[in-house]
C-alpha atoms as a PDB file:
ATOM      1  CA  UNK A   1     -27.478 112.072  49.930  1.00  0.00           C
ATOM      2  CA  UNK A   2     -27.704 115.912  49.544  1.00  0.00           C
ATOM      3  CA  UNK A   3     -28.775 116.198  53.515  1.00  0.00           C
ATOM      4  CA  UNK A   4     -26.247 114.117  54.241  1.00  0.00           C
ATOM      5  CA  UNK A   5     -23.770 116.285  52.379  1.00  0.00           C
ATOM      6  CA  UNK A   6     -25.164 119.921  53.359  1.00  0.00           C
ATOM      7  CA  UNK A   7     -24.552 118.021  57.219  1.00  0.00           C
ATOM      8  CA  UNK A   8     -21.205 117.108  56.698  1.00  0.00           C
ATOM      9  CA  UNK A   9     -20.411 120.285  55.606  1.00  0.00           C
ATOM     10  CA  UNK A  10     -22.121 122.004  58.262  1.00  0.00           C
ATOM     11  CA  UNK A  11     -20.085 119.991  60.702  1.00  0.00           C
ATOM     12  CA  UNK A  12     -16.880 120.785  58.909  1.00  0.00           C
ATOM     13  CA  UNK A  13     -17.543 124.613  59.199  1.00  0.00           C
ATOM     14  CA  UNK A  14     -18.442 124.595  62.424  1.00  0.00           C
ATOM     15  CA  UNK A  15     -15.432 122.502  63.433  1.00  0.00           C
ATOM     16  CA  UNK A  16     -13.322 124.823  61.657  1.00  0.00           C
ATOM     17  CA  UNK A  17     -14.664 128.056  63.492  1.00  0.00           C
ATOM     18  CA  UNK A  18     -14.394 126.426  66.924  1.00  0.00           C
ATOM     19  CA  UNK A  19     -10.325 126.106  65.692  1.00  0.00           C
ATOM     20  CA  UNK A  20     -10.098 129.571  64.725  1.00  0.00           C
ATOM     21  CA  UNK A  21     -11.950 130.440  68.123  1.00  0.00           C
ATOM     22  CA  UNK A  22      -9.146 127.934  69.783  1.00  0.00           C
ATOM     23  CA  UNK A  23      -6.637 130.253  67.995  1.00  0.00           C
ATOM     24  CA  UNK A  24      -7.802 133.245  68.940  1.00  0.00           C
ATOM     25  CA  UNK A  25      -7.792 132.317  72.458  1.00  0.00           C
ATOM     26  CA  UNK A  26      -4.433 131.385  72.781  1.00  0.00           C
ATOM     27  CA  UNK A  27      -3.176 134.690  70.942  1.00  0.00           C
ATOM     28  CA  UNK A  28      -5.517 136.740  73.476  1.00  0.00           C
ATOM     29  CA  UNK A  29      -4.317 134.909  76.227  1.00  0.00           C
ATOM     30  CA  UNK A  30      -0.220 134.946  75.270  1.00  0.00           C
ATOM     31  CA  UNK A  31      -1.037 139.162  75.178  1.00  0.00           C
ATOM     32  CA  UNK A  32      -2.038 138.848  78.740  1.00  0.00           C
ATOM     33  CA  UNK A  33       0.003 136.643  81.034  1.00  0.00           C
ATOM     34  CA  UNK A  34       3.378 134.349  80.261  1.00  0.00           C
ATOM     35  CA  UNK A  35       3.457 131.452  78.047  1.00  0.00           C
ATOM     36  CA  UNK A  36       3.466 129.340  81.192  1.00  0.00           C
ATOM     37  CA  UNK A  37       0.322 130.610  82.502  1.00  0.00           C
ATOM     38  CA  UNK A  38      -1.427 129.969  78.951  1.00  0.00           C
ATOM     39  CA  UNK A  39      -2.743 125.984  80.488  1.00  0.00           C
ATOM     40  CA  UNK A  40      -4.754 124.009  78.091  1.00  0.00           C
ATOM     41  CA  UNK A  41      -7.420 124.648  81.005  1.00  0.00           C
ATOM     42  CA  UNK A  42      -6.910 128.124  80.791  1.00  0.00           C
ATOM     43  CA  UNK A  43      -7.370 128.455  76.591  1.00  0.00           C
ATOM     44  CA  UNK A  44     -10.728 126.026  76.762  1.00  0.00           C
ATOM     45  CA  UNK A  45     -11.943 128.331  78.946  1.00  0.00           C
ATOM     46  CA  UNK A  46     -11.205 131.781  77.123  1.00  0.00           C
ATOM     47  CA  UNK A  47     -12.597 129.787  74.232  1.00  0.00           C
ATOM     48  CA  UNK A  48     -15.759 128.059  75.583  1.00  0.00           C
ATOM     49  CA  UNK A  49     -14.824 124.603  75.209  1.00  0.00           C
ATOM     50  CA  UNK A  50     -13.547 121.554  76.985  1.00  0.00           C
ATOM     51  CA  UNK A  51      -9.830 121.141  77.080  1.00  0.00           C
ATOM     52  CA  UNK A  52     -10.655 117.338  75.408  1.00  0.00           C
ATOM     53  CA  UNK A  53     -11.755 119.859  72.621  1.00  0.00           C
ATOM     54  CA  UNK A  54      -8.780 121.617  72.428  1.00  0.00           C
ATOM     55  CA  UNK A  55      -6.637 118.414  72.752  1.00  0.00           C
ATOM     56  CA  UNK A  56      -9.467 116.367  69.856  1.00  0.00           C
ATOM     57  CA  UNK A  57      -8.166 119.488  67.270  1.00  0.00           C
ATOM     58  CA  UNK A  58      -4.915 120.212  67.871  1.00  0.00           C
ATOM     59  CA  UNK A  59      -3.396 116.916  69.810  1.00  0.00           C
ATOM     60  CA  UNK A  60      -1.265 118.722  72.671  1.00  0.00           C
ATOM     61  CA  UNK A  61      -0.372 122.175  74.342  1.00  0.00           C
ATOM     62  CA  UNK A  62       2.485 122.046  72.020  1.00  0.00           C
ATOM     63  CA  UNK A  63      -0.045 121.462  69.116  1.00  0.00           C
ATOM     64  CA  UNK A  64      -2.087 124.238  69.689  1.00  0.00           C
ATOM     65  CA  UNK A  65       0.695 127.030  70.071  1.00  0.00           C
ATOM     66  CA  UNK A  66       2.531 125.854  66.897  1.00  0.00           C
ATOM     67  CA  UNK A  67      -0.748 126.016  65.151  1.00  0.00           C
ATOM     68  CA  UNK A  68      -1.162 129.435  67.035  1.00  0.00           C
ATOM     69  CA  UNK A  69       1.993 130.631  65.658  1.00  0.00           C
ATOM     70  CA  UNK A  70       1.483 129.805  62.243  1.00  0.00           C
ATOM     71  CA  UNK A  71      -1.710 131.388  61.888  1.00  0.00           C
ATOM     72  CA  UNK A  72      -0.371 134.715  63.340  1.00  0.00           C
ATOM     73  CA  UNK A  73       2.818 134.856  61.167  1.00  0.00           C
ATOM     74  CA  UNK A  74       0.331 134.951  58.129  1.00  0.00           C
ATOM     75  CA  UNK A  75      -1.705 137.322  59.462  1.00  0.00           C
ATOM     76  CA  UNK A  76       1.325 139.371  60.713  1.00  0.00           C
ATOM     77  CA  UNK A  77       2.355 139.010  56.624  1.00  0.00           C
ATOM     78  CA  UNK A  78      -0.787 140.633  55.542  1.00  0.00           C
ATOM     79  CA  UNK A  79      -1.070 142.977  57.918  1.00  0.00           C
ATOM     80  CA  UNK A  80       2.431 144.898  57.323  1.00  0.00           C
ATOM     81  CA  UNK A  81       1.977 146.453  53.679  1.00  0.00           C
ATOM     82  CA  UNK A  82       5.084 145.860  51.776  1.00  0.00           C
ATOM     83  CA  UNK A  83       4.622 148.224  49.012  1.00  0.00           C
ATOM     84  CA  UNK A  84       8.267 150.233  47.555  1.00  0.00           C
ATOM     85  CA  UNK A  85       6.185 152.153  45.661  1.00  0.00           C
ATOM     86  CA  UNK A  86       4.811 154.025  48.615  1.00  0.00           C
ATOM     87  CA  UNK A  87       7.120 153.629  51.552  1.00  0.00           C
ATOM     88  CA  UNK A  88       4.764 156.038  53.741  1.00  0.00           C
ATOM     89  CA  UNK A  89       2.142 153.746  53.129  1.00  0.00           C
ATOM     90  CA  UNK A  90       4.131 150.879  54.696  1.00  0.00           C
ATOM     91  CA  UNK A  91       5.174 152.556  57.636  1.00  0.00           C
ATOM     92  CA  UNK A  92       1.191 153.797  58.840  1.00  0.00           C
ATOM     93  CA  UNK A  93       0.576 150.023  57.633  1.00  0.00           C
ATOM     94  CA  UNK A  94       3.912 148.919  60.258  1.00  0.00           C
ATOM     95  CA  UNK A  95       2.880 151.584  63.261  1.00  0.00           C
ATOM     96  CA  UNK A  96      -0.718 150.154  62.702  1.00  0.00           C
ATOM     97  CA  UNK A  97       0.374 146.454  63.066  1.00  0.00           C
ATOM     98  CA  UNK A  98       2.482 147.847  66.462  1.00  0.00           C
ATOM     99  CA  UNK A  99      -0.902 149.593  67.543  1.00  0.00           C
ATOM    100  CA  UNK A 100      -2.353 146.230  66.967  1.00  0.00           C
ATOM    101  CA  UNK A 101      -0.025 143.741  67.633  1.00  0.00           C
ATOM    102  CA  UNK A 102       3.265 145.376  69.550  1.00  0.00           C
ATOM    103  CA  UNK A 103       2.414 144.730  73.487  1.00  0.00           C
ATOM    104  CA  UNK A 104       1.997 140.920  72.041  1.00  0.00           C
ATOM    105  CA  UNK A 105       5.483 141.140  70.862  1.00  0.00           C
ATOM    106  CA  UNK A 106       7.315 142.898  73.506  1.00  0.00           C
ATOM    107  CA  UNK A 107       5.748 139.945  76.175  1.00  0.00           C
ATOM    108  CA  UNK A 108       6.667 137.513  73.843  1.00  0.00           C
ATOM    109  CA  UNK A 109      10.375 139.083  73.686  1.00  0.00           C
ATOM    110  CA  UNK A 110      11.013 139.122  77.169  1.00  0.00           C
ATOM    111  CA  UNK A 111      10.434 135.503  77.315  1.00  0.00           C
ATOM    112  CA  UNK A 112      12.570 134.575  74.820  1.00  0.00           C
ATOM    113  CA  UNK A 113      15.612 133.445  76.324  1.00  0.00           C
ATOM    114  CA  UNK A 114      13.883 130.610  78.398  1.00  0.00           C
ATOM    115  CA  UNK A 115      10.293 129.861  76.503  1.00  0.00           C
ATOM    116  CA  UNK A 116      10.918 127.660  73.466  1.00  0.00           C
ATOM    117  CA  UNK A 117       7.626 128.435  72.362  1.00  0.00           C
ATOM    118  CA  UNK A 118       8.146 132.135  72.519  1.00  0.00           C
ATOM    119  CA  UNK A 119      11.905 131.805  71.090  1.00  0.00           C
ATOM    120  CA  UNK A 120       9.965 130.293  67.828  1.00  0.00           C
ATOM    121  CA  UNK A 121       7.792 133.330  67.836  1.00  0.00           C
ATOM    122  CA  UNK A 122       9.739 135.685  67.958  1.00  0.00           C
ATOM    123  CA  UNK A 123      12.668 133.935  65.643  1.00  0.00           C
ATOM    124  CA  UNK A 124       9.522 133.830  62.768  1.00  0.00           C
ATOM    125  CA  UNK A 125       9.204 137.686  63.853  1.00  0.00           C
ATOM    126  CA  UNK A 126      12.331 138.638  63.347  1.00  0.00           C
ATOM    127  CA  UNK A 127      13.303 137.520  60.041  1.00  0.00           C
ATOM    128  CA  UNK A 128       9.765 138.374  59.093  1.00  0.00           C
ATOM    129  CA  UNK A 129      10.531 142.053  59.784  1.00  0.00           C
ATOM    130  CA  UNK A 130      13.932 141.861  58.278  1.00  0.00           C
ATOM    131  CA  UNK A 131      12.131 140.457  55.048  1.00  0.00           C
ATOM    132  CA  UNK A 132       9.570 143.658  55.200  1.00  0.00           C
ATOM    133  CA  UNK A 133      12.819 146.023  55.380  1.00  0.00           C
ATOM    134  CA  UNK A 134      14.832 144.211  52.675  1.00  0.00           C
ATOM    135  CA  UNK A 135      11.326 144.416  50.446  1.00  0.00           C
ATOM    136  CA  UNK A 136       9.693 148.174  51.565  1.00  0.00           C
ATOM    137  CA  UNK A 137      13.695 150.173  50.663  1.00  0.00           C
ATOM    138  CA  UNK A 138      14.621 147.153  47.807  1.00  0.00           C
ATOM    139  CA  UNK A 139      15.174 150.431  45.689  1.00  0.00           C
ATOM    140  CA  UNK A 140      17.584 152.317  48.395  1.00  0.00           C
ATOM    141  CA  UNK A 141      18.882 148.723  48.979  1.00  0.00           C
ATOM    142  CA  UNK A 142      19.939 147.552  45.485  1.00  0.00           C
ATOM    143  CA  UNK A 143      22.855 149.674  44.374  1.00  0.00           C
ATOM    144  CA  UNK A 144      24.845 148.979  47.499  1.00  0.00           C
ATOM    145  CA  UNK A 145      27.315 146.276  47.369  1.00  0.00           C
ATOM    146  CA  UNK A 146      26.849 143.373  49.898  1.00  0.00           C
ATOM    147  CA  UNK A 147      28.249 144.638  53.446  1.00  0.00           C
ATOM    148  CA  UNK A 148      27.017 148.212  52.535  1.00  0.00           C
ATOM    149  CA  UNK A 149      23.683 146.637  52.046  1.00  0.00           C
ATOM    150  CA  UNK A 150      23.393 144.500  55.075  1.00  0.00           C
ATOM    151  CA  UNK A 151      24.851 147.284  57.466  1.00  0.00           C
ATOM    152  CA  UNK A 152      21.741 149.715  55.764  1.00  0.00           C
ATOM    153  CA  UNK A 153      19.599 147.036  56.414  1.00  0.00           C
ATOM    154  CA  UNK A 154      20.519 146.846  59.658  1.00  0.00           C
ATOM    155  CA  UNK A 155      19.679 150.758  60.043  1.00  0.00           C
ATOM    156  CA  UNK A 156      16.299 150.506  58.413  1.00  0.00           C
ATOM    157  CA  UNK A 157      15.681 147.137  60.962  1.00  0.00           C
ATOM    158  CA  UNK A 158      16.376 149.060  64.575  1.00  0.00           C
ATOM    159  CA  UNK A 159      14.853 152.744  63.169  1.00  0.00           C
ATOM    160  CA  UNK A 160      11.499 150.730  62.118  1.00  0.00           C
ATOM    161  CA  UNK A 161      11.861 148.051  65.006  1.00  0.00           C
ATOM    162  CA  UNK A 162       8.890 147.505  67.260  1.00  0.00           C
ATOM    163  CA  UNK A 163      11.248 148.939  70.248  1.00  0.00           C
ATOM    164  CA  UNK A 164      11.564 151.936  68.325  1.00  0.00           C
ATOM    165  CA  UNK A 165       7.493 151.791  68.385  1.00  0.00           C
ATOM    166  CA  UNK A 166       7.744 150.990  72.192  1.00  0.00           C
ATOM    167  CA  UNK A 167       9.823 153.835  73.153  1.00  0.00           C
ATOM    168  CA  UNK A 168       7.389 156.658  71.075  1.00  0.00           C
ATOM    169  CA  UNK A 169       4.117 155.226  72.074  1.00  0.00           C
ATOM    170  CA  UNK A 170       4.439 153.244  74.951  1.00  0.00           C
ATOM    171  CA  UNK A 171       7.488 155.047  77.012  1.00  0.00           C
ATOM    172  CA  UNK A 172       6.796 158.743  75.721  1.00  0.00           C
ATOM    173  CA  UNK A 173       2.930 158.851  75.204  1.00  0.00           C
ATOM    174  CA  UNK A 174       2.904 159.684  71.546  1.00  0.00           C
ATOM    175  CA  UNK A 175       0.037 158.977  69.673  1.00  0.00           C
ATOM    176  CA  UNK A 176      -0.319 156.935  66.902  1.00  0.00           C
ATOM    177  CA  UNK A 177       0.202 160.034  64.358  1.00  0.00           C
ATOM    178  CA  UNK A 178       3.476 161.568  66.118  1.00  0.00           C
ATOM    179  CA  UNK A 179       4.698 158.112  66.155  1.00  0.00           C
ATOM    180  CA  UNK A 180       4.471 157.942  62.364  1.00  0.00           C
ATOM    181  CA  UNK A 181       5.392 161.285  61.606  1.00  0.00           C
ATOM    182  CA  UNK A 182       8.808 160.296  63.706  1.00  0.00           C
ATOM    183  CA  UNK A 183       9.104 157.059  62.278  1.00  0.00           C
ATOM    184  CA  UNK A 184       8.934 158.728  58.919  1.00  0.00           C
ATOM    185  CA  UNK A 185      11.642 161.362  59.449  1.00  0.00           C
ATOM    186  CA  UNK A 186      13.835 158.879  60.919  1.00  0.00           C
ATOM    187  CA  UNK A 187      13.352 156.480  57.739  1.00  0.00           C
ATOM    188  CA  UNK A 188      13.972 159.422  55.822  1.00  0.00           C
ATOM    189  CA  UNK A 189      17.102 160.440  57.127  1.00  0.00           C
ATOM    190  CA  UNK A 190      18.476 157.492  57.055  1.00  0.00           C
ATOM    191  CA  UNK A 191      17.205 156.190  52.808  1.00  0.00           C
ATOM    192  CA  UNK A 192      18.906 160.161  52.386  1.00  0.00           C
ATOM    193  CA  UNK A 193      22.747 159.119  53.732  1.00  0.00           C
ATOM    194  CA  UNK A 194      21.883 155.943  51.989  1.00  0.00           C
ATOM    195  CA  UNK A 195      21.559 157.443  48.687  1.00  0.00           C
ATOM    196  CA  UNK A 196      24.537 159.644  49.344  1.00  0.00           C
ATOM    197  CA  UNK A 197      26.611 156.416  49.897  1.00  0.00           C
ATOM    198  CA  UNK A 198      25.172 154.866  46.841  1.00  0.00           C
ATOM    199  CA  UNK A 199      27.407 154.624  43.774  1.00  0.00           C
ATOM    200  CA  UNK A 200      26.115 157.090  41.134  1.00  0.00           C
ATOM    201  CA  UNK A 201      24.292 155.278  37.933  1.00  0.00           C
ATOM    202  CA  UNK A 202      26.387 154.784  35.320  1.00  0.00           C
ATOM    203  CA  UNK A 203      25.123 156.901  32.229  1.00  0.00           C
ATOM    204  CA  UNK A 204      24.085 155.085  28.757  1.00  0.00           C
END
């Protein structure tokens, strides 16, 4: 009973890494070429296994990139520290998920408008980054009414926005560090006109 156990479990594991390896492949693909070019036959390969493998764990093409996207949106979640209590912190922790992550993205935005699989990706992006602004400034944020709030947020959103990243590292060269430092000064800037439009604390 124990050997039968200890084998059941070894199958399970194994199973289990050969879907992570599955996952992997798609996201290392979907960095490389468009969505369409991302075939079934095309992921088995990248991952070592028969597309019947791919199709036995995940059920269809569709199966696979939902499954895909999923997995990366929590890793995208732990990846980008959220912390208000150290705001430069968060930002290396953002530029270091762009480093990572941010050529993913920007193929994944350009396809968008007519790859429903990408349009879910990037949708669960977006809001995801929106949620990261709304939780890194909360303490900037929270004194503004409503509309003040939102139009900050929207501020904070574009000067921390992976496009931002794009046009520093990617366009202009910068390196990771002059990326952050600019990143930085432009958050800063912006939390300081924030403040001044904040009403002042009523005393006790």
């Amino acid at each position: 009973m124990a050997t039968r156990t200890y084998t059941m479990r070894a199958r399970a594991e194994q199973a289990e890494q050969t879907r992570l390896r599955i996952l992997d492949s798609v996201v290392a693909l979907a960095a490389e070429r468009p969505l369409a070019a991302c075939t079934l036959p095309a992921i088995a390969e990248r991952a070592g296994v028969a597309v019947q493998t791919v199709l036995r764990a995940f059920g269809s093409r569709d199966g696979v990139f939902a499954a895909a996207i999923e997995r990366t949106g929590d890793d995208v979640i732990a990846e980008r520290l959220a912390d208000p209590d150290d705001i430069p912190a968060s930002l290396r922790a953002l530029v270091e998920h762009y480093d990572h992550r941010g050529d993913l993205m920007l193929l994944l935005l350009g396809q968008e408008r007519w790859e429903p699989v990408a349009a879910t990706a990037v949708a669960r992006g977006k809001k995801a980054h929106r949620d990261w602004v709304s939780a890194v400034f909360a303490r900037a944020l929270a004194p503004l009414d409503s509309g003040a709030a939102e139009h900050a947020t929207d501020l904070l959103v574009a000067a921390t926005d992976v496009f931002t990243w794009k046009l520093w590292r990617r366009d202009l060269g910068r390196s990771h560090d002059e990326t952050l430092d600019r990143m930085r000064e432009l958050v800063a800037s912006l939390i300081d006109r924030i403040e001044q439009k904040s009403p002042p604390t009523p005393r006790a």
